[in-house]
N, C-alpha and C. Protein backbone atom coordinates (compact mmCIF):
# COMPACT_ATOMS: atom_id res chain seq x y z
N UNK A 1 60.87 141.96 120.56
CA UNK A 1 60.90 142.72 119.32
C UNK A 1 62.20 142.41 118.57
N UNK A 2 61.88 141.77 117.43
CA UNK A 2 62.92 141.86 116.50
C UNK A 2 63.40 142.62 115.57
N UNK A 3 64.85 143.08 115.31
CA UNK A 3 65.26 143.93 114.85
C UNK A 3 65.33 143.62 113.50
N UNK A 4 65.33 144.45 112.26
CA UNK A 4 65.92 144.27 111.00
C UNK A 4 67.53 143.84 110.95
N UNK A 5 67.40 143.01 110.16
CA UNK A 5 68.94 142.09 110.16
C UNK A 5 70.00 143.22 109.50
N UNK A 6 69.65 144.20 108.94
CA UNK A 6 71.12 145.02 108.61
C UNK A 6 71.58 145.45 109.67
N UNK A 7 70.46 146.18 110.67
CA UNK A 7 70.93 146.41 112.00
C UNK A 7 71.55 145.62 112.69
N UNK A 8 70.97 144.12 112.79
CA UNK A 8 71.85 143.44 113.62
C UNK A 8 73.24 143.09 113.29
N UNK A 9 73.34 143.20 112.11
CA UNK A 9 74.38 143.06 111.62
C UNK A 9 75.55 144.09 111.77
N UNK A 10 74.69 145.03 111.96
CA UNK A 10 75.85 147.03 112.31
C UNK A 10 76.34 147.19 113.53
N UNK A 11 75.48 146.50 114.70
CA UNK A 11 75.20 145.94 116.07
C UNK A 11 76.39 144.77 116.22
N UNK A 12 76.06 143.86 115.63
CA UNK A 12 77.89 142.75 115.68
C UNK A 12 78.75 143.12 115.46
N UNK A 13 79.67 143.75 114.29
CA UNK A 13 80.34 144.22 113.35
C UNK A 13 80.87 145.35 114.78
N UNK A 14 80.01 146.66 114.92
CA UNK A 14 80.49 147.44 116.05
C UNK A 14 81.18 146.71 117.53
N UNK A 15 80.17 145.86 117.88
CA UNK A 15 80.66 144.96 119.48
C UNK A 15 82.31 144.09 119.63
N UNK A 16 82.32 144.12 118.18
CA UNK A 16 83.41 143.05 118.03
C UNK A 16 84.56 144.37 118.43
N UNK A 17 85.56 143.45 119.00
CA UNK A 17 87.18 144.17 119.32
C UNK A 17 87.44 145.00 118.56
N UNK A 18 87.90 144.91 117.33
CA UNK A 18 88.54 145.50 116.18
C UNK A 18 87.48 146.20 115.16
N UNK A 19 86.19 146.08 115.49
CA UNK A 19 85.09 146.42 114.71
C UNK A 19 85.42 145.87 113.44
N UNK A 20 85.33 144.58 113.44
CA UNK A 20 85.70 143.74 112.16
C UNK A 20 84.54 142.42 112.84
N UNK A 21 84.52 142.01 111.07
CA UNK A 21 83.90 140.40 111.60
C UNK A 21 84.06 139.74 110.33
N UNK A 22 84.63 138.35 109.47
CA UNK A 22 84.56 138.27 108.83
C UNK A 22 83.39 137.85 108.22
N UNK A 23 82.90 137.14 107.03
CA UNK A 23 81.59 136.78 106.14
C UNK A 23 80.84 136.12 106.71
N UNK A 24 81.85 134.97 106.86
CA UNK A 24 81.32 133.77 107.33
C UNK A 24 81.13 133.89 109.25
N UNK A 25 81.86 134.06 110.06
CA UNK A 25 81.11 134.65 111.31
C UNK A 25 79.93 135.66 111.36
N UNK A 26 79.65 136.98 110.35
CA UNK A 26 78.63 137.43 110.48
C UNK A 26 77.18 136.55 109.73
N UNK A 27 77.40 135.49 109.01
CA UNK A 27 76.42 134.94 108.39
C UNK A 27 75.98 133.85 110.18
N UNK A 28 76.76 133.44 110.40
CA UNK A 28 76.56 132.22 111.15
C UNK A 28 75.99 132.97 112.75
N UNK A 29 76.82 134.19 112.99
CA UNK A 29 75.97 134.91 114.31
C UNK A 29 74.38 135.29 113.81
N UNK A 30 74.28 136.08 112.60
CA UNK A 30 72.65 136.60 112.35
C UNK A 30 72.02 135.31 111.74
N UNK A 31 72.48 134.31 111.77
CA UNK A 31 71.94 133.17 110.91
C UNK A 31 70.93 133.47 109.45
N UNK A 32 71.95 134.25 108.77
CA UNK A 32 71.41 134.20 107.35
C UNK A 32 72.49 133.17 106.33
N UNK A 33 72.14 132.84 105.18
CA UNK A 33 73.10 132.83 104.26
C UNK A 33 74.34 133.85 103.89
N UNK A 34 75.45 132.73 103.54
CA UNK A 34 76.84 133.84 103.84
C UNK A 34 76.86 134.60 102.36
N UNK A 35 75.96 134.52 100.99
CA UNK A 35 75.49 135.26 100.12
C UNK A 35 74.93 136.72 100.60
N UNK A 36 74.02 136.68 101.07
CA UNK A 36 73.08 137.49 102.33
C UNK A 36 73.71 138.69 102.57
N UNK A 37 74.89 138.64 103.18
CA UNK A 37 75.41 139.64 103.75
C UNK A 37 75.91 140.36 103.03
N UNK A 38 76.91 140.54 102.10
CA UNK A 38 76.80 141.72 101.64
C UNK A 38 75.50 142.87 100.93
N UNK A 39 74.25 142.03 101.02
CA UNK A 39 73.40 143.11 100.69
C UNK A 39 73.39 143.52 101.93
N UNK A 40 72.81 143.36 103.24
CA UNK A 40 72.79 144.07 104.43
C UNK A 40 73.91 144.83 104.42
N UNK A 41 74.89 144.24 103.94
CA UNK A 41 76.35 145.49 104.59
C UNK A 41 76.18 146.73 103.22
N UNK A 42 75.23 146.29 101.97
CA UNK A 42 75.38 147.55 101.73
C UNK A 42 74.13 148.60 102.23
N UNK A 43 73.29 147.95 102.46
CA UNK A 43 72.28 148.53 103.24
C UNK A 43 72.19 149.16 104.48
N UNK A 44 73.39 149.45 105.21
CA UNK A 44 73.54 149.88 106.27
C UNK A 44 74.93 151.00 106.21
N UNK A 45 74.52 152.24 106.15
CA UNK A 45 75.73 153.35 105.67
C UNK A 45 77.03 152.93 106.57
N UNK A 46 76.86 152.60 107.83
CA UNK A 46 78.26 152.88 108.53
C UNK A 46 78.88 151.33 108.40
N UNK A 47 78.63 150.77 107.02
CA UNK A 47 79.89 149.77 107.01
C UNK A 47 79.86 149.42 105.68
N UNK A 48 81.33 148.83 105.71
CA UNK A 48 82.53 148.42 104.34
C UNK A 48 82.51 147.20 104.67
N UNK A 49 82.78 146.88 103.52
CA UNK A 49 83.45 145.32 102.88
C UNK A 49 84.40 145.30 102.01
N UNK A 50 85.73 144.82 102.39
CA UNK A 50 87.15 144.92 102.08
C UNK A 50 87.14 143.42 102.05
N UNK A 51 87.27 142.59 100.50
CA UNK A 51 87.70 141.55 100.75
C UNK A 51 86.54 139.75 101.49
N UNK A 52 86.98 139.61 102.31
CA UNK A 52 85.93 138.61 103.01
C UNK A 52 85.70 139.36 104.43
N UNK A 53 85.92 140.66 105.04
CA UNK A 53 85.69 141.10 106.35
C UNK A 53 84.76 142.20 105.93
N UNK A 54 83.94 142.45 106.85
CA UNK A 54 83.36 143.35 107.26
C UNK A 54 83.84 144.49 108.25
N UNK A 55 83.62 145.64 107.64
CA UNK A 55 84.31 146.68 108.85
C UNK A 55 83.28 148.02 109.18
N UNK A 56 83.32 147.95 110.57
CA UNK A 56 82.88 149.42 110.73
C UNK A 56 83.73 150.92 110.12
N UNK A 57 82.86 151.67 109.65
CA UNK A 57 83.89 152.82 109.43
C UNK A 57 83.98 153.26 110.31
N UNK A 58 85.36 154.43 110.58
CA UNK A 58 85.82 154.58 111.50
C UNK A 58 85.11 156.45 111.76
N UNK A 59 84.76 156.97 112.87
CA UNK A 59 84.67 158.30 112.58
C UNK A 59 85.85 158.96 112.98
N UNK A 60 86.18 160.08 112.30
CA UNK A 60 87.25 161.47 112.32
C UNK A 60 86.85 162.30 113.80
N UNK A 61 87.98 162.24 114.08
CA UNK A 61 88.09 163.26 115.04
C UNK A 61 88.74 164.82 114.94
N UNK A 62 88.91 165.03 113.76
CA UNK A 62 89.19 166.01 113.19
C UNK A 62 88.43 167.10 113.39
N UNK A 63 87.27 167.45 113.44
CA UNK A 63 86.50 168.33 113.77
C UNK A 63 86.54 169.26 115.23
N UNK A 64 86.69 167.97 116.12
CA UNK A 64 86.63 168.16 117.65
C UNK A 64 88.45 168.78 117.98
N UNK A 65 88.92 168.15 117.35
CA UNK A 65 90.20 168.38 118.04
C UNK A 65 90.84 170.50 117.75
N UNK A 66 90.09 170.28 116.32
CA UNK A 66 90.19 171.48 115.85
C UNK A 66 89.82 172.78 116.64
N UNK A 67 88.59 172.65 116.87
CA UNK A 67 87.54 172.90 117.88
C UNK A 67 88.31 173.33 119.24
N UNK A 68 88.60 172.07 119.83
CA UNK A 68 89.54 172.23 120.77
C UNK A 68 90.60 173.42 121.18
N UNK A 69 91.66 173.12 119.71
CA UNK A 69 92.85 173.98 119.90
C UNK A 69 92.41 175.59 119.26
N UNK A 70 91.26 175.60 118.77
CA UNK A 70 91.16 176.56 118.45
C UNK A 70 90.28 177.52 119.97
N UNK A 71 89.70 176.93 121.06
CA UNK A 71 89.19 177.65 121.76
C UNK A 71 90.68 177.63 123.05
N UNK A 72 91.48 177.11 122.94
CA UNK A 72 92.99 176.79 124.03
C UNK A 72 94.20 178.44 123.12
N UNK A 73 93.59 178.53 122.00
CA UNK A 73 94.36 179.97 121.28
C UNK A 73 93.54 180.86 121.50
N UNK A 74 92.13 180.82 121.62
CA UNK A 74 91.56 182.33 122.45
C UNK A 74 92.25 182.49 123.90
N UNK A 75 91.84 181.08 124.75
CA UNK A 75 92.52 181.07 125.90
C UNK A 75 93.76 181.90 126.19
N UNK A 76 95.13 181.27 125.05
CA UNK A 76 96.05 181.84 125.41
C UNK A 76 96.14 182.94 125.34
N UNK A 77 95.46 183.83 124.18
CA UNK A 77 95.89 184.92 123.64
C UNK A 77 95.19 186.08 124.50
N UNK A 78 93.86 185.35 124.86
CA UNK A 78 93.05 186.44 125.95
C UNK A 78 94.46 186.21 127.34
N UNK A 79 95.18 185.17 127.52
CA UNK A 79 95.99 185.43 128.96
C UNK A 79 97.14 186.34 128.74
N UNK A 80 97.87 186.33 127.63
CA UNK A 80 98.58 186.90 127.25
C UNK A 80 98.53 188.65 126.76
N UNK A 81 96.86 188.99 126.84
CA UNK A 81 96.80 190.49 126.80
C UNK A 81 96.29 190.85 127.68
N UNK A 82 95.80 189.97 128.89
CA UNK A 82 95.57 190.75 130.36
C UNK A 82 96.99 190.70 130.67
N UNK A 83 98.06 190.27 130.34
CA UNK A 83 99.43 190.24 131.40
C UNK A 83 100.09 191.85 131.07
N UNK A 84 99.22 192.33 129.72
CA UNK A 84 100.51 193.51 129.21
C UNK A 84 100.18 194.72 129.74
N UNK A 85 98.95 194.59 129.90
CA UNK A 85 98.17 196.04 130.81
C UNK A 85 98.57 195.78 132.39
């Protein structure tokens, strides 16, 4: 089963080290024309084109971390009013 080429293309772009790939390596791995690719890269939400590279966007961890410190301040504050009774 073959995949749609924006995918494969979201699929390289992610695998790579740096979640980068430039034009001409992503044309020559999906073997399309190096024209080609930026329609797939705009066709596929989770990536940018800066220049001649392709990049995955990055996701925020902002949400989670928040999340986090905000359930570590119930924590404290529930330890801190069993200690006073």
């Amino acid at each position: 089963m073959n995949l749609p080429k924006h995918i494969e293309l979201s699929q390289a772009v992610k695998a790579c080290k740096n979640q980068a790939m430039t034009i001409d390596d992503a044309a020559a791995y999906i073997g399309v024309p190096k024209f080609f690719i930026p329609l797939l890269a705009d066709s596929c939400p989770d990536l940018i084109i800066e220049g001649n590279v392709i990049m995955a966007k990055r996701e925020s961890n902002g949400p989670v971390i928040f999340t986090l410190l905000f359930f570590m301040g119930i924590i404290t504050i529930a330890g801190l009013m069993s200690g006073i009774g």
